[in-house]
C-alpha atoms as a PDB file:
ATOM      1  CA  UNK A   1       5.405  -8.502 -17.582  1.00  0.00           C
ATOM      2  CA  UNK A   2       6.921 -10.947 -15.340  1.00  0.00           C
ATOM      3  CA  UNK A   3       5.036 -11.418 -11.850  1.00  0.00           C
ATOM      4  CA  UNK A   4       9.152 -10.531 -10.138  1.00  0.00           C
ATOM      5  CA  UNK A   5       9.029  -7.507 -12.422  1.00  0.00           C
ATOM      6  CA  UNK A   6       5.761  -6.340 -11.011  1.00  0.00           C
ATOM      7  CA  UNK A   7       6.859  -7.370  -7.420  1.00  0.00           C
ATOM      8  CA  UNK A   8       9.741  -5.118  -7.671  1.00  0.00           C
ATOM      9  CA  UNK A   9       8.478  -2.290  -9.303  1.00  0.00           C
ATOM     10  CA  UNK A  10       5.971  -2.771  -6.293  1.00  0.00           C
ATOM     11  CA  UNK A  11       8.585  -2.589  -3.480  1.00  0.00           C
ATOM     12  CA  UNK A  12      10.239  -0.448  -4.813  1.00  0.00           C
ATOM     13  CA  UNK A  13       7.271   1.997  -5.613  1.00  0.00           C
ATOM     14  CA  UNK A  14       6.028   1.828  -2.162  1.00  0.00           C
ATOM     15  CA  UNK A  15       9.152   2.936  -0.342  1.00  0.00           C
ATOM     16  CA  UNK A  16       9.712   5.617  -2.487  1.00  0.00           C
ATOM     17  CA  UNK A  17       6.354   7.022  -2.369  1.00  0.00           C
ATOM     18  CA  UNK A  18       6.850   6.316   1.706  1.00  0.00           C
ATOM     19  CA  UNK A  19      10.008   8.180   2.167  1.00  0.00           C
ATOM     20  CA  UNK A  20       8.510  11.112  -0.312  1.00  0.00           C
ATOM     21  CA  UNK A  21       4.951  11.215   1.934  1.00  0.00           C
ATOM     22  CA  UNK A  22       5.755  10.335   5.387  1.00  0.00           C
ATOM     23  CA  UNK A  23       9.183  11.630   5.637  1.00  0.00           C
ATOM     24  CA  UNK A  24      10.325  14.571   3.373  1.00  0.00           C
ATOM     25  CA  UNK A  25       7.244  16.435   2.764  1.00  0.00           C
ATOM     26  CA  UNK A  26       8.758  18.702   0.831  1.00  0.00           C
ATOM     27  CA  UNK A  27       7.615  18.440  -2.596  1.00  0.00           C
ATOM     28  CA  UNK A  28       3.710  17.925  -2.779  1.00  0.00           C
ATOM     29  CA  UNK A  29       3.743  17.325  -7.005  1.00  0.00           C
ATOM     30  CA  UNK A  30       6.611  14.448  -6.672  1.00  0.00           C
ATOM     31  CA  UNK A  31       4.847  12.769  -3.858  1.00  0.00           C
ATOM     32  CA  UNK A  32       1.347  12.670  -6.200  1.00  0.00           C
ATOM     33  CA  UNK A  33       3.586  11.124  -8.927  1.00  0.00           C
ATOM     34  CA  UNK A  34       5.366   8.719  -6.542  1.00  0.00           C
ATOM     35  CA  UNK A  35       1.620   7.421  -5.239  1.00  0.00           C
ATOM     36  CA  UNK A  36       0.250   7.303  -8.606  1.00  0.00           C
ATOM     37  CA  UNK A  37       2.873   5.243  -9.713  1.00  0.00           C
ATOM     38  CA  UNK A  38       2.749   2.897  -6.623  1.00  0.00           C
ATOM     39  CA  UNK A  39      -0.850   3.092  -6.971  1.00  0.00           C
ATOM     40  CA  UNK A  40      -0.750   1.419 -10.596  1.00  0.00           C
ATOM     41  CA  UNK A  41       2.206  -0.788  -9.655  1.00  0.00           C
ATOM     42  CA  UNK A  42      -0.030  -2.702  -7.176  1.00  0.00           C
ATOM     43  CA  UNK A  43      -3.099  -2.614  -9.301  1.00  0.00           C
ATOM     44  CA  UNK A  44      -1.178  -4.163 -11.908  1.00  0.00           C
ATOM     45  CA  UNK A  45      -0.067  -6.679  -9.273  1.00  0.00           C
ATOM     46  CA  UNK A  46      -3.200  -7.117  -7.713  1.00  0.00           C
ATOM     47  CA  UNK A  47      -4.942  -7.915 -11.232  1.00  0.00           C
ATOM     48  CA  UNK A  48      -2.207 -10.772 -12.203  1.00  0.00           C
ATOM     49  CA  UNK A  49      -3.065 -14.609 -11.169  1.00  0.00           C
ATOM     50  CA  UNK A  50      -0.849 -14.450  -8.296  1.00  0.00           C
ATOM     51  CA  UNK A  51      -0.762 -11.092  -7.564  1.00  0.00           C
ATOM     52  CA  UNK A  52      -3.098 -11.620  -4.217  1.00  0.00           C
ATOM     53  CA  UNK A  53      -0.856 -14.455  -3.192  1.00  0.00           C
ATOM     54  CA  UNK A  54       2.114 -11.990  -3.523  1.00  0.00           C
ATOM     55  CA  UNK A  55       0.530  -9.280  -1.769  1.00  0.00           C
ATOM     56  CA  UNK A  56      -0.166 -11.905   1.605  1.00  0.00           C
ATOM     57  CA  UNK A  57       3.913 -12.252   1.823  1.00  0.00           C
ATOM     58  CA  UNK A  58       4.643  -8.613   1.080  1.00  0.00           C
ATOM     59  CA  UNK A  59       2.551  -7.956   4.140  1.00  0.00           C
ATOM     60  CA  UNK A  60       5.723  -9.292   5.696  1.00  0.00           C
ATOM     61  CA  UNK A  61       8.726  -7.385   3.755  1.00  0.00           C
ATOM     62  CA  UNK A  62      10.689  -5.650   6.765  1.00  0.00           C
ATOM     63  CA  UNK A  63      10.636  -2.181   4.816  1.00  0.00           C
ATOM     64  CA  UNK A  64       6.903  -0.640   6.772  1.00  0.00           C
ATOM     65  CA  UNK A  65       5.812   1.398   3.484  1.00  0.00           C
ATOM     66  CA  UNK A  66       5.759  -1.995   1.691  1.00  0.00           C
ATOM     67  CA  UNK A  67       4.058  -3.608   4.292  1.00  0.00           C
ATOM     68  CA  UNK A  68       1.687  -0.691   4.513  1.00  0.00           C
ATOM     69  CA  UNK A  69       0.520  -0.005   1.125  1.00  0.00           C
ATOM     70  CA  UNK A  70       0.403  -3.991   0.237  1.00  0.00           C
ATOM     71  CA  UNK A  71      -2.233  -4.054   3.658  1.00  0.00           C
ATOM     72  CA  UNK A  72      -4.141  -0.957   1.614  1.00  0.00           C
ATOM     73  CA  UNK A  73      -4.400  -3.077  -1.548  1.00  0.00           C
ATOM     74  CA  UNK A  74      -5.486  -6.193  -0.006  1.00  0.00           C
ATOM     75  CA  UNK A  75      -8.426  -4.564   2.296  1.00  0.00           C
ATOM     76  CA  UNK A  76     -10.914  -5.350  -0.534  1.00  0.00           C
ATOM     77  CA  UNK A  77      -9.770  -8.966  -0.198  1.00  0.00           C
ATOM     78  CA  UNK A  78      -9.133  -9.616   3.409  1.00  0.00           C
ATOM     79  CA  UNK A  79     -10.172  -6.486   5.453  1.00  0.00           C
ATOM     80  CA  UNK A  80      -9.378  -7.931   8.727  1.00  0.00           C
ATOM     81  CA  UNK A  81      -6.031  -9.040   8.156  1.00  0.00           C
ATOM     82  CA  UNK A  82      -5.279  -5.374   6.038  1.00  0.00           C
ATOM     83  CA  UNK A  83      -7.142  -3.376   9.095  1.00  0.00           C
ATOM     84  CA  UNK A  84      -4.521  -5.349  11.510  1.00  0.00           C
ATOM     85  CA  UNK A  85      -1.333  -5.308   9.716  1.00  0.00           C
ATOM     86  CA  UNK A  86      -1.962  -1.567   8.872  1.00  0.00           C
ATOM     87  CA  UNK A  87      -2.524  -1.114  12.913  1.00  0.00           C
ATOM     88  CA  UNK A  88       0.551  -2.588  13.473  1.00  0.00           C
ATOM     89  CA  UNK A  89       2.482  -0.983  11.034  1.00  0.00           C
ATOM     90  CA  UNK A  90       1.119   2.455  12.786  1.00  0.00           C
ATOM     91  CA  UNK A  91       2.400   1.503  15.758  1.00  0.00           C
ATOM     92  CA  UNK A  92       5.919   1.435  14.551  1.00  0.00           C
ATOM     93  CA  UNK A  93       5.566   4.365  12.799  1.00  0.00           C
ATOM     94  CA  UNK A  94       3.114   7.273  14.293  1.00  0.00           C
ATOM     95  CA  UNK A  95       3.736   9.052  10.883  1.00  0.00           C
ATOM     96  CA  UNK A  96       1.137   6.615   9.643  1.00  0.00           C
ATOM     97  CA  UNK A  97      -1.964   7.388  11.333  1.00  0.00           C
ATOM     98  CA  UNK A  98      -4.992   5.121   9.844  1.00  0.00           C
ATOM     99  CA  UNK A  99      -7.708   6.899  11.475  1.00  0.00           C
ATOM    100  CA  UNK A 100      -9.150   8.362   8.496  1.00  0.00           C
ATOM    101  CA  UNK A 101      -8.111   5.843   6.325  1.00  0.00           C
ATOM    102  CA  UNK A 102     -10.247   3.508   7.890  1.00  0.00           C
ATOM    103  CA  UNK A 103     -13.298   6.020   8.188  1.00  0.00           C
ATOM    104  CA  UNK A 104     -12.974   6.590   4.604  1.00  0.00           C
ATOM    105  CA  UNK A 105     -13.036   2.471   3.790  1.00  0.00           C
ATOM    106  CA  UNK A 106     -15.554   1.799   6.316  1.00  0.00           C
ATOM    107  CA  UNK A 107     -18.013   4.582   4.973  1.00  0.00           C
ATOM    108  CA  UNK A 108     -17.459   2.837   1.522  1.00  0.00           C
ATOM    109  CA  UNK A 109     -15.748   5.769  -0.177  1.00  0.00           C
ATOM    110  CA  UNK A 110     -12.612   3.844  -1.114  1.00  0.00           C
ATOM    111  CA  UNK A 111     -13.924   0.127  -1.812  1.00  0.00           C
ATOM    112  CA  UNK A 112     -14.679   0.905  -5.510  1.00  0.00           C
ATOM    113  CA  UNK A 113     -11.075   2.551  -5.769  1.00  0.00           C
ATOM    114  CA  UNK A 114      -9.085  -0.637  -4.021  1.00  0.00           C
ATOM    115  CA  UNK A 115     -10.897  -2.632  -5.210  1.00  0.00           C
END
């Protein structure tokens, strides 16, 4: 698969699994299938050559849930640049509240998982 394809099924993805989680919490078994498949997407991308390279400029798409997830992905890589573009992301959006997020990472219960 092309490196765009991934990119865009990456974007793409993310926003829809933003909307579905942070917005319209209406349907708990289509939001699980929207974050599994944004969860592969950026595996996928994060496993390619560039894919790491891609994920540093998606940290600056203007759609938040792109710029959100792409920070989750890359915390194994760069955790202080992923811990501060997720901050600022929350800031724009209260929805997305990293507290335990980041207790669950710094504990070490999601390193293996984002990794």
């Amino acid at each position: 698969m092309k490196l765009e394809d991934i990119i865009g099924n990456c974007i793409d993805s993310a926003i829809l699994y933003g909307v579905s989680a942070y917005e319209v919490v209406v349907n708990p078994r289509k939001t699980n299938k929207l974050y599994d498949k944004q969860y592969k997407n950026f595996k996928l991308l994060k496993r390619h050559p560039n894919g790491i390279e891609s994920l540093y400029h998606l940290l600056q798409h203007p759609n938040i849930y792109v710029r959100y997830i792409s920070a989750i992905h890359l915390l194994s890589v760069d955790e202080k640049k992923a811990k501060e573009v997720i901050m600022t992301v929350a800031t724009l959006n209260k929805r997305l509240d990293p507290h335990d997020l980041f207790e669950e990472w710094d504990n070490g219960n999601l390193k293996e998982y984002y990794s």
